[in-house]
C-alpha atoms as a PDB file:
ATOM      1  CA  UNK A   1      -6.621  31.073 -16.349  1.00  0.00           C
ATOM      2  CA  UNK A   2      -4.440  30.423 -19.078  1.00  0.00           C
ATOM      3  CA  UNK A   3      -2.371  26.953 -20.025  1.00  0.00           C
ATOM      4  CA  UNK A   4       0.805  28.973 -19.116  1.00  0.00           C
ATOM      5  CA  UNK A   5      -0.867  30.353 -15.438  1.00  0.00           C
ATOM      6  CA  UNK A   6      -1.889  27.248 -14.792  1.00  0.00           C
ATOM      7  CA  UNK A   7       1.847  25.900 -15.155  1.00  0.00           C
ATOM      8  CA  UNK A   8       3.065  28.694 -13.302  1.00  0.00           C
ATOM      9  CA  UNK A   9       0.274  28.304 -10.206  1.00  0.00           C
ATOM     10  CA  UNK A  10       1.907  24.391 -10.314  1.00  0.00           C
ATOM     11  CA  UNK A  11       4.890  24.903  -9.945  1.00  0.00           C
ATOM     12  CA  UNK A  12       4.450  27.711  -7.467  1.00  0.00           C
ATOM     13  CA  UNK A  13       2.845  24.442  -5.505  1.00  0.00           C
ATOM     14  CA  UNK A  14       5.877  22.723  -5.933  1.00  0.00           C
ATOM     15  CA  UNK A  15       8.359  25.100  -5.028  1.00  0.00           C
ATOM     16  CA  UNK A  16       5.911  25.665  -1.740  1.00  0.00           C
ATOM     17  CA  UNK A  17       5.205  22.102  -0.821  1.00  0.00           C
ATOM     18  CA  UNK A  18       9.112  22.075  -0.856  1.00  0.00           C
ATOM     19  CA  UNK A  19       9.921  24.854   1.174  1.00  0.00           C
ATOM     20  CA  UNK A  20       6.804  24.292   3.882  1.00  0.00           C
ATOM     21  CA  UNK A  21       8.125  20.909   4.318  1.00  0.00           C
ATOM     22  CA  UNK A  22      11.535  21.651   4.986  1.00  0.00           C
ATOM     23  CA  UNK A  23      11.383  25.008   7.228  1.00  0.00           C
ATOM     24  CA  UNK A  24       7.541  27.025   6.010  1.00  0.00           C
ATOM     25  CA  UNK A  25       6.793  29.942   4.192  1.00  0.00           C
ATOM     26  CA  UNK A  26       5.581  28.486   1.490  1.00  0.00           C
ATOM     27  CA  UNK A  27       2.643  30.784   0.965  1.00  0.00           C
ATOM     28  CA  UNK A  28       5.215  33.420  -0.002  1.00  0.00           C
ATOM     29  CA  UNK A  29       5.870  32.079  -3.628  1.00  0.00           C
ATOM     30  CA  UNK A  30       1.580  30.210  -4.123  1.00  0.00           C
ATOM     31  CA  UNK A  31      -0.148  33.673  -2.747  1.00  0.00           C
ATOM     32  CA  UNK A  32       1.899  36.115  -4.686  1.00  0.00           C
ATOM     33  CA  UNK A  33       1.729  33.595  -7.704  1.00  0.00           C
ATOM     34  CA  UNK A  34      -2.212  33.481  -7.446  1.00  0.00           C
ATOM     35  CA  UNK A  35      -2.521  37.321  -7.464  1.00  0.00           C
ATOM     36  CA  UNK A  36      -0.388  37.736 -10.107  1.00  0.00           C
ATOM     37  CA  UNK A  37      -2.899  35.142 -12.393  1.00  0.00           C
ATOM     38  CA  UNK A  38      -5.636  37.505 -11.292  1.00  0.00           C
ATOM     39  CA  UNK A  39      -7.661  36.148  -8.024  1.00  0.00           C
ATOM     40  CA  UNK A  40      -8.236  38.726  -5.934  1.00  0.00           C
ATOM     41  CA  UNK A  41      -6.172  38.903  -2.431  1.00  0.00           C
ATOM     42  CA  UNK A  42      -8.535  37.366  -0.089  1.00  0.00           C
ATOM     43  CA  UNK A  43      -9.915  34.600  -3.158  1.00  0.00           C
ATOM     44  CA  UNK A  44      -6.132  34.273  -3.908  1.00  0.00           C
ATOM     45  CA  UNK A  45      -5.662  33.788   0.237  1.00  0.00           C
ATOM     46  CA  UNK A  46      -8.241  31.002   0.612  1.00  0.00           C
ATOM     47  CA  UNK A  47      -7.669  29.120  -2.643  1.00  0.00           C
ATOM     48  CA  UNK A  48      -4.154  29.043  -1.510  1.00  0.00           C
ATOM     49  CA  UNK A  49      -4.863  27.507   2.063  1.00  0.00           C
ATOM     50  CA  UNK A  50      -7.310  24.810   0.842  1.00  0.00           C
ATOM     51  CA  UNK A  51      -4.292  23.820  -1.310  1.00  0.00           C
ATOM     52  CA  UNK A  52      -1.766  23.326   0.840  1.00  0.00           C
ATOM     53  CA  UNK A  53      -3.159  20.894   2.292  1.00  0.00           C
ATOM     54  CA  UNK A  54      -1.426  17.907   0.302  1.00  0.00           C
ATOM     55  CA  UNK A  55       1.708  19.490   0.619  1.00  0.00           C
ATOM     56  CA  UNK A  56       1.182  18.987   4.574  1.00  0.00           C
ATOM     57  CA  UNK A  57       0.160  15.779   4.286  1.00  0.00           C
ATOM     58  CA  UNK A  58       2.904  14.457   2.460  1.00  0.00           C
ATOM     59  CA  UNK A  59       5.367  16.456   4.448  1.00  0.00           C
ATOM     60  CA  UNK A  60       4.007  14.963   7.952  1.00  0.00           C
ATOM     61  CA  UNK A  61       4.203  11.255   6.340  1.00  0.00           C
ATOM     62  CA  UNK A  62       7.589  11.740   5.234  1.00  0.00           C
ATOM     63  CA  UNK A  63       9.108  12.898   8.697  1.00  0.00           C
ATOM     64  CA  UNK A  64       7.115   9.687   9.899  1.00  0.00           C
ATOM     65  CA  UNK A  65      10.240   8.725  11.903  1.00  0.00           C
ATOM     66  CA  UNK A  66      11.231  11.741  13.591  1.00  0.00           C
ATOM     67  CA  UNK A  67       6.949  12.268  14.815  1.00  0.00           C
ATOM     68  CA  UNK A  68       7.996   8.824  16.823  1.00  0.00           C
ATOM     69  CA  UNK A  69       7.086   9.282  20.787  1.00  0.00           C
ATOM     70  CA  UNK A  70       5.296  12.890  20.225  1.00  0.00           C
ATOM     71  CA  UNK A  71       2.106  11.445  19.843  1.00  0.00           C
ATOM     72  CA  UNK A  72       1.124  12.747  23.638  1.00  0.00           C
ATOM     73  CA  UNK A  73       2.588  16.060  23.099  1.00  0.00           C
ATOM     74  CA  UNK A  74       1.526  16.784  19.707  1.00  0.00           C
ATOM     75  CA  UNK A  75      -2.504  16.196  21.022  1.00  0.00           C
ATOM     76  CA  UNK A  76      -1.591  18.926  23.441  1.00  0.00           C
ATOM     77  CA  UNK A  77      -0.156  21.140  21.054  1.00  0.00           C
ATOM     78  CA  UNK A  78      -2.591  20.326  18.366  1.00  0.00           C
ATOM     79  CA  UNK A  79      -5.592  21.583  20.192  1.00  0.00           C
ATOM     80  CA  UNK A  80      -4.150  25.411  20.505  1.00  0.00           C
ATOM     81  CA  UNK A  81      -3.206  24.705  16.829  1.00  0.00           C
ATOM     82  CA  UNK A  82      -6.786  24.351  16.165  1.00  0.00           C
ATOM     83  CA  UNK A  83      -8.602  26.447  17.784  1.00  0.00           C
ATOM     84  CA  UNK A  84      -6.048  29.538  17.036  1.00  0.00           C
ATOM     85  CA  UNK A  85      -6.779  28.813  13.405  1.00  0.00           C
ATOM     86  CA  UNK A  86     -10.204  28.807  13.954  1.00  0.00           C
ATOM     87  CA  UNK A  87      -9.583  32.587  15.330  1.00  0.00           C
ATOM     88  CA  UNK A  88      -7.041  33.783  12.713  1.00  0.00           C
ATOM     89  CA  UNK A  89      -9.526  32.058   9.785  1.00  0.00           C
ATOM     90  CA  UNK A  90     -12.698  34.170  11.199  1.00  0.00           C
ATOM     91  CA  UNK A  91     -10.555  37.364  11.781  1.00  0.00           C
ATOM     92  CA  UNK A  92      -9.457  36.711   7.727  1.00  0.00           C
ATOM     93  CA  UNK A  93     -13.066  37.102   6.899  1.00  0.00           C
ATOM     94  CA  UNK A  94     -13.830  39.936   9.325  1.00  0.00           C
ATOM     95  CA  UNK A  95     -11.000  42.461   9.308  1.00  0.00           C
ATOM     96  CA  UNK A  96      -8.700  44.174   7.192  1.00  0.00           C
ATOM     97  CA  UNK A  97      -5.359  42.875   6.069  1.00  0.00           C
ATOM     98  CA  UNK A  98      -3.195  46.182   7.450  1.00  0.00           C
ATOM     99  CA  UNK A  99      -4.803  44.992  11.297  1.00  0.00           C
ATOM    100  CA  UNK A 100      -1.467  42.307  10.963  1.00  0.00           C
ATOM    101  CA  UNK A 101       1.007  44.193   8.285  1.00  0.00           C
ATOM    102  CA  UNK A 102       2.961  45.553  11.547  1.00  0.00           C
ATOM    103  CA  UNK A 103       3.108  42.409  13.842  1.00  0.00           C
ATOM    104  CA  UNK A 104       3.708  39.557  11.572  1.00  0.00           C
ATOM    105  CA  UNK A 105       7.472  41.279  10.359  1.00  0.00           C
ATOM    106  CA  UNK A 106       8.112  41.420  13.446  1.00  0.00           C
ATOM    107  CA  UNK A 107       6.606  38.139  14.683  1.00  0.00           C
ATOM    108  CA  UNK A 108       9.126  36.287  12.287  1.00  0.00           C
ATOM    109  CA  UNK A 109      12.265  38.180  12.842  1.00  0.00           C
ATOM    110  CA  UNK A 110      11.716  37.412  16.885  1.00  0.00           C
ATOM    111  CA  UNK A 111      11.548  33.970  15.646  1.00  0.00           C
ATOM    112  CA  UNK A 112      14.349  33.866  13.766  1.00  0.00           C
ATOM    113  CA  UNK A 113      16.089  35.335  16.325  1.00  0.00           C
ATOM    114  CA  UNK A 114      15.221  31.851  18.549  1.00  0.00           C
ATOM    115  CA  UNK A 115      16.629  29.778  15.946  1.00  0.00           C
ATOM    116  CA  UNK A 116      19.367  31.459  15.844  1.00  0.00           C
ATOM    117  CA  UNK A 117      20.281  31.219  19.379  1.00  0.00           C
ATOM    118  CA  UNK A 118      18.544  27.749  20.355  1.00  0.00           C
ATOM    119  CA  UNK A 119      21.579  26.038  20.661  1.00  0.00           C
ATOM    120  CA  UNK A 120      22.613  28.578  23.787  1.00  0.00           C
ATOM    121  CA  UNK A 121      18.979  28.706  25.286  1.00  0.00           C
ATOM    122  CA  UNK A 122      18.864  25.297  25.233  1.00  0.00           C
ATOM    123  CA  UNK A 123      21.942  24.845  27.232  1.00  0.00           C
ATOM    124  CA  UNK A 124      20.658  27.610  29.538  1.00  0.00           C
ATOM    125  CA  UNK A 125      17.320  25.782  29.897  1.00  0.00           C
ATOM    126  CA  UNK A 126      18.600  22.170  30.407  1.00  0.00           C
ATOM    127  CA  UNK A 127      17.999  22.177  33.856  1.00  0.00           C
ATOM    128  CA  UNK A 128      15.244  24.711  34.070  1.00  0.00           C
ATOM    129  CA  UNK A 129      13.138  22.901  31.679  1.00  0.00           C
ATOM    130  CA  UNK A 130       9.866  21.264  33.948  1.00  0.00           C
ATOM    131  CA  UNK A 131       7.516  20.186  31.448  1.00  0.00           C
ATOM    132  CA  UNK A 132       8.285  17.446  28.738  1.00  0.00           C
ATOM    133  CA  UNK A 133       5.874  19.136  26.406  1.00  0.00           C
ATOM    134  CA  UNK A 134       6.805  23.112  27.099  1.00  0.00           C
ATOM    135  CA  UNK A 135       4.599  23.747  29.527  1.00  0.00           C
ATOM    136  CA  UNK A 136       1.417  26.625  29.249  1.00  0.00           C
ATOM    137  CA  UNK A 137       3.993  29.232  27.511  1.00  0.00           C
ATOM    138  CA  UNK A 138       4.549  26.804  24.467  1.00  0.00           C
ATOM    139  CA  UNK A 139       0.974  26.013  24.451  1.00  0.00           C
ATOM    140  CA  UNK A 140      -0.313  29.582  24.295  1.00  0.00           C
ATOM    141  CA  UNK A 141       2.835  30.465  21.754  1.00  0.00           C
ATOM    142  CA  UNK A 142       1.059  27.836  19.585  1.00  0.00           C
ATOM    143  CA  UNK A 143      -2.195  29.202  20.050  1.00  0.00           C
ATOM    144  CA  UNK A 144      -0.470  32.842  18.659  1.00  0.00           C
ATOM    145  CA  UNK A 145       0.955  31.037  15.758  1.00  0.00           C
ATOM    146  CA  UNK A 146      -2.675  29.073  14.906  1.00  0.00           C
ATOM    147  CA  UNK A 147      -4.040  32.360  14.588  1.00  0.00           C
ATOM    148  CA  UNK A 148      -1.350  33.849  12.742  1.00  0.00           C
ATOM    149  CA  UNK A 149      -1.232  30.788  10.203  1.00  0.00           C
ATOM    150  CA  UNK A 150      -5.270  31.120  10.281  1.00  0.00           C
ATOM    151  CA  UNK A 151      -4.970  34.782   9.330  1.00  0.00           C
ATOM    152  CA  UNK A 152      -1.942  34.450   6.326  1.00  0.00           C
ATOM    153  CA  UNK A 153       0.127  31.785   6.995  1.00  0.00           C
ATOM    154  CA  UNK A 154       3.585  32.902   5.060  1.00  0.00           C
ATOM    155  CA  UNK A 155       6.370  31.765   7.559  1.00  0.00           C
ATOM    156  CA  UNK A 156       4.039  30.194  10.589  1.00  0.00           C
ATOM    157  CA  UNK A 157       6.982  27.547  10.306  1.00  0.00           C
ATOM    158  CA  UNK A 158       9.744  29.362  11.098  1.00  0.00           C
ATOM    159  CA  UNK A 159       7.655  30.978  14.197  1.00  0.00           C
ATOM    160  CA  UNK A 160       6.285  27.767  15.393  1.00  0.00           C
ATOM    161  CA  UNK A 161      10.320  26.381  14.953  1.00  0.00           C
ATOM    162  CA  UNK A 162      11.395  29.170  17.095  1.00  0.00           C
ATOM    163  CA  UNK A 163       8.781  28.467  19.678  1.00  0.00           C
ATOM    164  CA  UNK A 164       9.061  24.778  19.769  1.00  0.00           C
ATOM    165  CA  UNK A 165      13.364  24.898  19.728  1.00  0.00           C
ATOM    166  CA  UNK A 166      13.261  27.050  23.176  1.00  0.00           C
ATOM    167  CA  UNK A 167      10.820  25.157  25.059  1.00  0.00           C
ATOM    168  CA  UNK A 168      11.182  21.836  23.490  1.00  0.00           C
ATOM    169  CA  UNK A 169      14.374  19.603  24.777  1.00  0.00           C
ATOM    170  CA  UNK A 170      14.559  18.376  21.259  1.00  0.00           C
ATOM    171  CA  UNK A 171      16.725  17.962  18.345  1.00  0.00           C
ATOM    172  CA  UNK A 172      15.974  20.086  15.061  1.00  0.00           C
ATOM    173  CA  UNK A 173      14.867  17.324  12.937  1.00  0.00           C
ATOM    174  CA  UNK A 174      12.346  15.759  15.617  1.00  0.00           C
ATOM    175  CA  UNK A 175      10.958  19.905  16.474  1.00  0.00           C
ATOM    176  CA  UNK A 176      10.969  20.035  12.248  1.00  0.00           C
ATOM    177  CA  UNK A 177       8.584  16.312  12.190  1.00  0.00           C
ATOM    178  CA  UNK A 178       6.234  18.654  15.016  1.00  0.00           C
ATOM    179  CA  UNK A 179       6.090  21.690  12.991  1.00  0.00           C
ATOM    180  CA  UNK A 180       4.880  20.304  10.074  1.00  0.00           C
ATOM    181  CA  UNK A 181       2.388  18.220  11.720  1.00  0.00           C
ATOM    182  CA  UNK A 182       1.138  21.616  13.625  1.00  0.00           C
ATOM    183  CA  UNK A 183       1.155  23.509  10.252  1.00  0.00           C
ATOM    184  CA  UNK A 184      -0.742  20.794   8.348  1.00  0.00           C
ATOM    185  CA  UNK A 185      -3.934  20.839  11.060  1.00  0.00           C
ATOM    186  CA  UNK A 186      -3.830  25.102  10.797  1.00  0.00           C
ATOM    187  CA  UNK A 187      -4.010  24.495   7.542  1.00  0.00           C
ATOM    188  CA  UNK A 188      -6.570  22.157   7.152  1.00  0.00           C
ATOM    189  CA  UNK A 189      -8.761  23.596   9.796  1.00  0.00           C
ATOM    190  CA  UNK A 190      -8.661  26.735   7.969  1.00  0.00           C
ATOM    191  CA  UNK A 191      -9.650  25.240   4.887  1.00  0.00           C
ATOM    192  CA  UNK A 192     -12.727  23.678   6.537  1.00  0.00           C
ATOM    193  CA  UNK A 193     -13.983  26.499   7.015  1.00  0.00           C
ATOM    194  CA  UNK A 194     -13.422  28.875   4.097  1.00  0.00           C
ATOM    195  CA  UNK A 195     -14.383  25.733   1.852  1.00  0.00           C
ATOM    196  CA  UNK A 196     -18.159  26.340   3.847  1.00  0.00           C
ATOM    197  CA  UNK A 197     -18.311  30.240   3.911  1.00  0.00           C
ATOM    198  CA  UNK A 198     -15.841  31.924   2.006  1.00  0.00           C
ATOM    199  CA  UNK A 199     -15.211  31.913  -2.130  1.00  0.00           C
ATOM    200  CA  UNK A 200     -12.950  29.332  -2.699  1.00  0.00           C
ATOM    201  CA  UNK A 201     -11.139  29.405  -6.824  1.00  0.00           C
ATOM    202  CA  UNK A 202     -11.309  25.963  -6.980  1.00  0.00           C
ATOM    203  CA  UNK A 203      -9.227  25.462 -10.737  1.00  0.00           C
ATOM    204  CA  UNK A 204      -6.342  27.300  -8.354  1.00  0.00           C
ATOM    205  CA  UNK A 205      -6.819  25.578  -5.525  1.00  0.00           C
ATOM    206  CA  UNK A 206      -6.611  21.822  -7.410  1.00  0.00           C
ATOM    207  CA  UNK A 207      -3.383  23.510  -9.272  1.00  0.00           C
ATOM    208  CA  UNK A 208      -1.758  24.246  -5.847  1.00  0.00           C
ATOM    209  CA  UNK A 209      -2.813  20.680  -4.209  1.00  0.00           C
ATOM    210  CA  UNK A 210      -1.399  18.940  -7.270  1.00  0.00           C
ATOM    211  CA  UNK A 211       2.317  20.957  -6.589  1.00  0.00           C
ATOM    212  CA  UNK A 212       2.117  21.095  -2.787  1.00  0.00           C
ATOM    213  CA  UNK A 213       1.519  17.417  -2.707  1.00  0.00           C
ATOM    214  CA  UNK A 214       4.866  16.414  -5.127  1.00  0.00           C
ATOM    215  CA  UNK A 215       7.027  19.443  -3.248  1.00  0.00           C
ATOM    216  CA  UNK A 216       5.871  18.348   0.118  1.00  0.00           C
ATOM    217  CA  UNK A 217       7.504  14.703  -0.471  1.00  0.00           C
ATOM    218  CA  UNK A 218      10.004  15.528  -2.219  1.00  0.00           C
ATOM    219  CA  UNK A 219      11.051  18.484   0.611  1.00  0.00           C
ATOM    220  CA  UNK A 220      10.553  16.195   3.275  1.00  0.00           C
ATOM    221  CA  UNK A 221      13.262  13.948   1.628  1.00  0.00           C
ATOM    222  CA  UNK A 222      15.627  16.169   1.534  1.00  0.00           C
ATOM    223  CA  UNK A 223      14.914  17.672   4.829  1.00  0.00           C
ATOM    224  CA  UNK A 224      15.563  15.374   6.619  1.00  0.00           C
ATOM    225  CA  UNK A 225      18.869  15.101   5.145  1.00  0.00           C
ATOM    226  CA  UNK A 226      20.275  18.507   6.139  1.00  0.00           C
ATOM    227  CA  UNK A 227      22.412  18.403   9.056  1.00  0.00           C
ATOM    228  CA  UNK A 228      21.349  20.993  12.122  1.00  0.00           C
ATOM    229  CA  UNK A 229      22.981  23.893  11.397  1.00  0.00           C
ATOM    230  CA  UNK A 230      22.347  23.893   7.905  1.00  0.00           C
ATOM    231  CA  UNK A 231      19.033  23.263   8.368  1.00  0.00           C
ATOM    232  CA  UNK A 232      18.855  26.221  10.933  1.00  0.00           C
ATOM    233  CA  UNK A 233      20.710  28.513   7.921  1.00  0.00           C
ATOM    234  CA  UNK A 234      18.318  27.743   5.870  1.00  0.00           C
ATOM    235  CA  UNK A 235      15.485  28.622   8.423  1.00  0.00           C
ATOM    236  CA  UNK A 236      17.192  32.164   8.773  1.00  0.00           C
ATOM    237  CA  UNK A 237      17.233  32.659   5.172  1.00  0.00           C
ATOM    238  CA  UNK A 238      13.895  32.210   3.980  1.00  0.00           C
ATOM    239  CA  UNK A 239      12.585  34.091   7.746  1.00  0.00           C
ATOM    240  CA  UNK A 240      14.488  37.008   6.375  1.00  0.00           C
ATOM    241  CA  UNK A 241      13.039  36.721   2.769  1.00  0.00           C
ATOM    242  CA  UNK A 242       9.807  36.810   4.474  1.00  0.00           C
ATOM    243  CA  UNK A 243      10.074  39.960   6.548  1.00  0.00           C
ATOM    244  CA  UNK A 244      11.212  41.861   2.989  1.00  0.00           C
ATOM    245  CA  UNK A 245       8.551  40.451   1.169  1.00  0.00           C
ATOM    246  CA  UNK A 246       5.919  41.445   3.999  1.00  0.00           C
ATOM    247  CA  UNK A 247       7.360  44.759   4.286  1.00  0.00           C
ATOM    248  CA  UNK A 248       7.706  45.623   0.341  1.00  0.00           C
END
């Protein structure tokens, strides 16, 4: 890798750790970056989840506030988290990446489609809601997303936002504070275990850690900022970016 890749794969880390903090997708500027420097998809794939991992970390610490009184829910949720990206990690190593190239489009575009309408569902749900922490749909909904975010990754925020705004009686910022913490322990299960059986590029993987970790902090800043429905725009937006750039 060149001095001027090397650059690029940072700031590609940046830009990520940014963009994962705030809403997800992330992946969708480090994995194309990666392949573009020359690591082959599934190298390019790993390297990239092992580091992300900063970028999670620093974007779960700096939503600190809004994680306040989840604790009991976010064990709950946490366990589907990490046992669906156990599943999705193996399937990475085992199958082809077409097996998902139909589902995840249209994975994120039903999720956008949630956060989109969350404000009406939620009204609709008020009293309908029986569970303070979503109840066995939400918790196999995570599951799906672990194994998506085990698999790839690219936009598991903006599904697991969708999923968490209809079941959740929460506000946006507080389901955002879950959503990263969720993301950060598919991600870092993941990484356990291509770091012990799969190729990991480890001079890409340190370049992306180094970004992720400065974008994540400085995204969760100004996430937390945004009011609601700009916040939900800006969900939208980058889910949209993500079904053209998965399509293309």
């Amino acid at each position: 890798m060149t001095p001027w890749e090397a650059v690029a794969v940072f700031a590609a880390g940046v830009g990520a750790g940014g963009i994962n903090a705030v809403v997800g997708s992330g992946s969708l500027i480090t994995f194309p970056t990666l392949l573009a420097v020359g690591l082959p998809p599934v190298v390019a794939n790993v390297s990239n989840n092992v580091g992300l991992i900063p970028g999670g970390v620093t974007g779960v610490l700096g939503y600190r506030p809004e994680l306040k009184g989840q604790r009991a829910r976010l064990l709950r949720l946490g366990v589907a988290s990490v046992i669906g990206s156990f599943i999705g990690a193996v399937l990475l190593l085992r199958l082809p990446e077409k097996a998902f190239q139909i589902i995840v489009p249209a994975l994120i575009g039903i999720a956008c489609v949630l956060v989109v309408v969350q404000p009406k569902l939620n009204g609709w749900l008020a009293g309908r809601r029986t569970h303070p922490h979503g109840g066995p749909w939400l918790w196999l909904g995570v599951l799906g997303a672990g194994m998506y975010g085990g698999y790839f990754g690219a936009a598991q925020g903006v599904v697991l936002i969708g999923l968490l705004g209809v079941f959740l009686d929460e506000e946006l910022q507080r389901i955002n504070a879950a959503k990263n913490f969720l993301s950060l322990l598919v991600n870092l299960t993941a990484a356990i275990l291509f770091t012990l059986v799969a190729h990991v590029d480890w001079a890409a993987a340190l370049l992306v850690a180094l970004g992720t970790g400065v974008g994540g902090f400085l995204g969760a800043r100004l996430g937390r900022r945004l009011p609601a429905p700009v916040l939900r725009a800006v969900i939208v937006c980058i889910g949209v970016v993500a079904i053209v750039k998965l399509l293309a």
